[in-house]
N, C-alpha and C. Protein backbone atom coordinates (compact mmCIF):
# COMPACT_ATOMS: atom_id res chain seq x y z
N UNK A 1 92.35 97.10 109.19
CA UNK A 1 92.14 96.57 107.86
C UNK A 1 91.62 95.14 108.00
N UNK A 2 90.65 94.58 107.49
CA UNK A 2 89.86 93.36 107.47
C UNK A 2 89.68 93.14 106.33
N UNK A 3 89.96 91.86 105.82
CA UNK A 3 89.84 90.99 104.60
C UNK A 3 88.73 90.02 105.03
N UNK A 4 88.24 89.52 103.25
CA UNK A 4 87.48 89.08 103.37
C UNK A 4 87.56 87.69 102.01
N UNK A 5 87.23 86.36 102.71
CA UNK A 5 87.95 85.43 101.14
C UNK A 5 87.13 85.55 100.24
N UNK A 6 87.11 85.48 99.13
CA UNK A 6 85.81 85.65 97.64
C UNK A 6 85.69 83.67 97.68
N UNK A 7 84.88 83.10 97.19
CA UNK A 7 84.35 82.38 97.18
C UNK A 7 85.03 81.83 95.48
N UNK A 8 86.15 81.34 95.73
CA UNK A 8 86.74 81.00 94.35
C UNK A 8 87.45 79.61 94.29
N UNK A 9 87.72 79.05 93.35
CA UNK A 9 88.53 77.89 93.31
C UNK A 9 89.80 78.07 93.27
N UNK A 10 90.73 78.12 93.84
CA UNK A 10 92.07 78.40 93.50
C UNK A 10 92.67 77.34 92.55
N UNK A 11 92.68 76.33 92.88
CA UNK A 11 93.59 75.47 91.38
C UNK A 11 93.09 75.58 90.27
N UNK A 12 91.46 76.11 89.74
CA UNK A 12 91.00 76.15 88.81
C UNK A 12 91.85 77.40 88.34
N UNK A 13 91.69 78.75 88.95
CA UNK A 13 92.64 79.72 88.55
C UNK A 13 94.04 79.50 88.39
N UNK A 14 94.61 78.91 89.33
CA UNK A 14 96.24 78.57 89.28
C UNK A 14 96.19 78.45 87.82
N UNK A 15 95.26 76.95 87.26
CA UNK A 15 95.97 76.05 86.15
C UNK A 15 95.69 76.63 84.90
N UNK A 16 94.64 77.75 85.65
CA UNK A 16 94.36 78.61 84.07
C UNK A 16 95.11 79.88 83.61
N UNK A 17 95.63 80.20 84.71
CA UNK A 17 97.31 81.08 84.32
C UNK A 17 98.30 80.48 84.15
N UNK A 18 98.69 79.18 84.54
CA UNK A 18 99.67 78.35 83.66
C UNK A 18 99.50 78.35 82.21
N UNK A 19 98.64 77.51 82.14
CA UNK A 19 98.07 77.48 80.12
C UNK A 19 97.87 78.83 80.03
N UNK A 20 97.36 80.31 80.22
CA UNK A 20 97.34 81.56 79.68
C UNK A 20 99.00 81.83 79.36
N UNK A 21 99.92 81.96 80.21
CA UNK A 21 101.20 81.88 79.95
C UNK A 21 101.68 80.86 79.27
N UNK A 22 101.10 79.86 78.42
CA UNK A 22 101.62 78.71 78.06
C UNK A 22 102.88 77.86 79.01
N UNK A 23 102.50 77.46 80.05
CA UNK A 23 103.96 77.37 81.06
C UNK A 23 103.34 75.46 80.84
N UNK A 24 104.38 75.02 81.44
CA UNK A 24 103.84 73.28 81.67
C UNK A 24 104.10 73.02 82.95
N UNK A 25 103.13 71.82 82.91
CA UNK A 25 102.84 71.18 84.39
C UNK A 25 104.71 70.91 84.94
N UNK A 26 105.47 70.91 83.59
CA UNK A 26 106.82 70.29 84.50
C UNK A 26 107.70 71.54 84.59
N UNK A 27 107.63 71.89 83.91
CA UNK A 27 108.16 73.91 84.49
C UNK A 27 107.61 74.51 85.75
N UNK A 28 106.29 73.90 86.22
CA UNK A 28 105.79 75.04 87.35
C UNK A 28 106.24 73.86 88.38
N UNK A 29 106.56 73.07 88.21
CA UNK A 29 106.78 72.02 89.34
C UNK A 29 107.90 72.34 89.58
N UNK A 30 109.06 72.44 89.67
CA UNK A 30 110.22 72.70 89.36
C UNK A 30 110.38 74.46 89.74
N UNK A 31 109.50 75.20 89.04
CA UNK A 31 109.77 76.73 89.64
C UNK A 31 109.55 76.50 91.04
N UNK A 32 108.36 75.22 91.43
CA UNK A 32 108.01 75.70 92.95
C UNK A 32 108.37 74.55 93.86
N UNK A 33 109.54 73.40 93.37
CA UNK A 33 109.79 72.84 94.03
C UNK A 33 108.87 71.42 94.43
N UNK A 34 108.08 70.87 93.68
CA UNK A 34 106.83 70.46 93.98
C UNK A 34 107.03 68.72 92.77
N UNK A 35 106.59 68.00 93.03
CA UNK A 35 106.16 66.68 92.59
C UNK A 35 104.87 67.18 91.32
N UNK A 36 105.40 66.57 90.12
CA UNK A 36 104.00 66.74 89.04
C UNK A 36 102.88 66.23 89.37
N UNK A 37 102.90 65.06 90.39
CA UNK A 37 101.97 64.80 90.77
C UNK A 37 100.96 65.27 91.44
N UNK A 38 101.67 66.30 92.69
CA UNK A 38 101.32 67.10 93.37
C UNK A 38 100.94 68.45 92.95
N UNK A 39 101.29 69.06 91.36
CA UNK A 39 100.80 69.95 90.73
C UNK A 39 99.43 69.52 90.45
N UNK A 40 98.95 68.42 89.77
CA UNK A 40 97.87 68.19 89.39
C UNK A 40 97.13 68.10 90.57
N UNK A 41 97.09 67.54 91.96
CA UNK A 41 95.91 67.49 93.38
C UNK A 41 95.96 68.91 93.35
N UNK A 42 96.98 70.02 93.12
CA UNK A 42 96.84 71.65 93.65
C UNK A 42 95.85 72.16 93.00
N UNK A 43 95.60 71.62 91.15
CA UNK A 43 94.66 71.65 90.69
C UNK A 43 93.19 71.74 90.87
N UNK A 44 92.77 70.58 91.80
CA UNK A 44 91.88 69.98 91.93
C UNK A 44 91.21 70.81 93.63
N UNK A 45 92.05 71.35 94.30
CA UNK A 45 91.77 72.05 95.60
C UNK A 45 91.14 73.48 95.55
N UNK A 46 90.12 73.73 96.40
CA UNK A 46 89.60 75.11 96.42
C UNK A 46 90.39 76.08 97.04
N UNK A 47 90.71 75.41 97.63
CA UNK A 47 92.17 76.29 98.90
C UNK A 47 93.19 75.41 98.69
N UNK A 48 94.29 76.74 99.18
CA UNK A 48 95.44 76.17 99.38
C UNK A 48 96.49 76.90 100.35
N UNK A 49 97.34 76.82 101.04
CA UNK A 49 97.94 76.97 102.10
C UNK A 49 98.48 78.27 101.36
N UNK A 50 98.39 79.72 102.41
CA UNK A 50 99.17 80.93 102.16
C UNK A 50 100.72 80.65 101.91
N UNK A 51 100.81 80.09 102.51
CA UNK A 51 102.49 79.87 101.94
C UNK A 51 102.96 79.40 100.22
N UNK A 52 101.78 78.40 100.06
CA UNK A 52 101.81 77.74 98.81
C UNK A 52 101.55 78.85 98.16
N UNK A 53 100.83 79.47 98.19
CA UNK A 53 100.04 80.52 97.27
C UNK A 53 100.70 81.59 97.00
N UNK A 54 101.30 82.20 97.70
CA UNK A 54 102.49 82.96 97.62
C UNK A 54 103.45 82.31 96.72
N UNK A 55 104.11 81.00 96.81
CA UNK A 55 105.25 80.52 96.06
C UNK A 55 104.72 80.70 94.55
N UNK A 56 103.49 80.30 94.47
CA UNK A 56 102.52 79.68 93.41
C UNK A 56 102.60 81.52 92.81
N UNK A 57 102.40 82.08 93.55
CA UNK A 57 102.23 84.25 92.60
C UNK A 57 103.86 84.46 92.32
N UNK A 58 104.77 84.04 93.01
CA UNK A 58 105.36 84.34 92.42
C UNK A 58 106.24 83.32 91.09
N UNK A 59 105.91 82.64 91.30
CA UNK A 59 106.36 81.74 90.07
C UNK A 59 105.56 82.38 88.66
N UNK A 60 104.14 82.22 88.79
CA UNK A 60 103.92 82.66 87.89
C UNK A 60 103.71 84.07 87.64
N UNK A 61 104.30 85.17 88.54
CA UNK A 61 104.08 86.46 88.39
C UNK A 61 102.75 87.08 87.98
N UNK A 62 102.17 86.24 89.11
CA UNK A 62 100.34 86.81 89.51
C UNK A 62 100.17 87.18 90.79
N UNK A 63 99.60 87.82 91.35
CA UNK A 63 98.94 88.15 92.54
C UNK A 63 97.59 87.32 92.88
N UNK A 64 97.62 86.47 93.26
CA UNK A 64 96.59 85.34 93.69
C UNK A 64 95.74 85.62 94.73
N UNK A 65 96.88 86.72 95.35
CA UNK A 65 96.10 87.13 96.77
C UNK A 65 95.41 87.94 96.32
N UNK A 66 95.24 88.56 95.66
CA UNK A 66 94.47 90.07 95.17
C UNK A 66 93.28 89.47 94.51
N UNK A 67 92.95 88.06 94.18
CA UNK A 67 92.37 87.44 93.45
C UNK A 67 91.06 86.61 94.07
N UNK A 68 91.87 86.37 95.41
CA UNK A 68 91.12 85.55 96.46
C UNK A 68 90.39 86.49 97.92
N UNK A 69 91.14 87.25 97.74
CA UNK A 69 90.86 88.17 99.19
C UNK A 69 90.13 89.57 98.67
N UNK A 70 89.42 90.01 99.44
CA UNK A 70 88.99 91.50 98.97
C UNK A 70 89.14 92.57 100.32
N UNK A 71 89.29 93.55 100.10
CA UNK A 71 89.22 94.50 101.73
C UNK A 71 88.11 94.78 101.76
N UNK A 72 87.63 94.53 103.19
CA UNK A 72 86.30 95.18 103.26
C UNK A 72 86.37 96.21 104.78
């Protein structure tokens, strides 16, 4: 099985399933353990560390990976 990354922004998606869920910058900080400050740079990044990203799907009960990766 071989994956392949899609060519996406991840904080642009992150921050746009926050606001789709109406959630706030100080609720998701807090689900994931994280500095508000440091919510907003996650924002701003095209990537972000599998580990993060994982914490980040399940907080907001998305699949991020399914979002970013494709099987090829």
């Amino acid at each position: 099985m071989k994956f392949l990354m899609k060519d996406v922004h991840i904080g642009n998606m992150i921050h746009e399933e926050l606001l789709r869920q109406g959630r706030t910058v100080n609720w998701f900080a807090k689900e994931i353990y994280c500095e508000k400050s440091n919510i907003y740079k996650m924002f701003k990044r095209k990537s972000i560390d599998l580990a993060q990203l994982i914490k980040v799907s399940n907080a907001l009960d998305h699949n991020f990976l399914r979002d970013c990766y494709e099987e090829v």
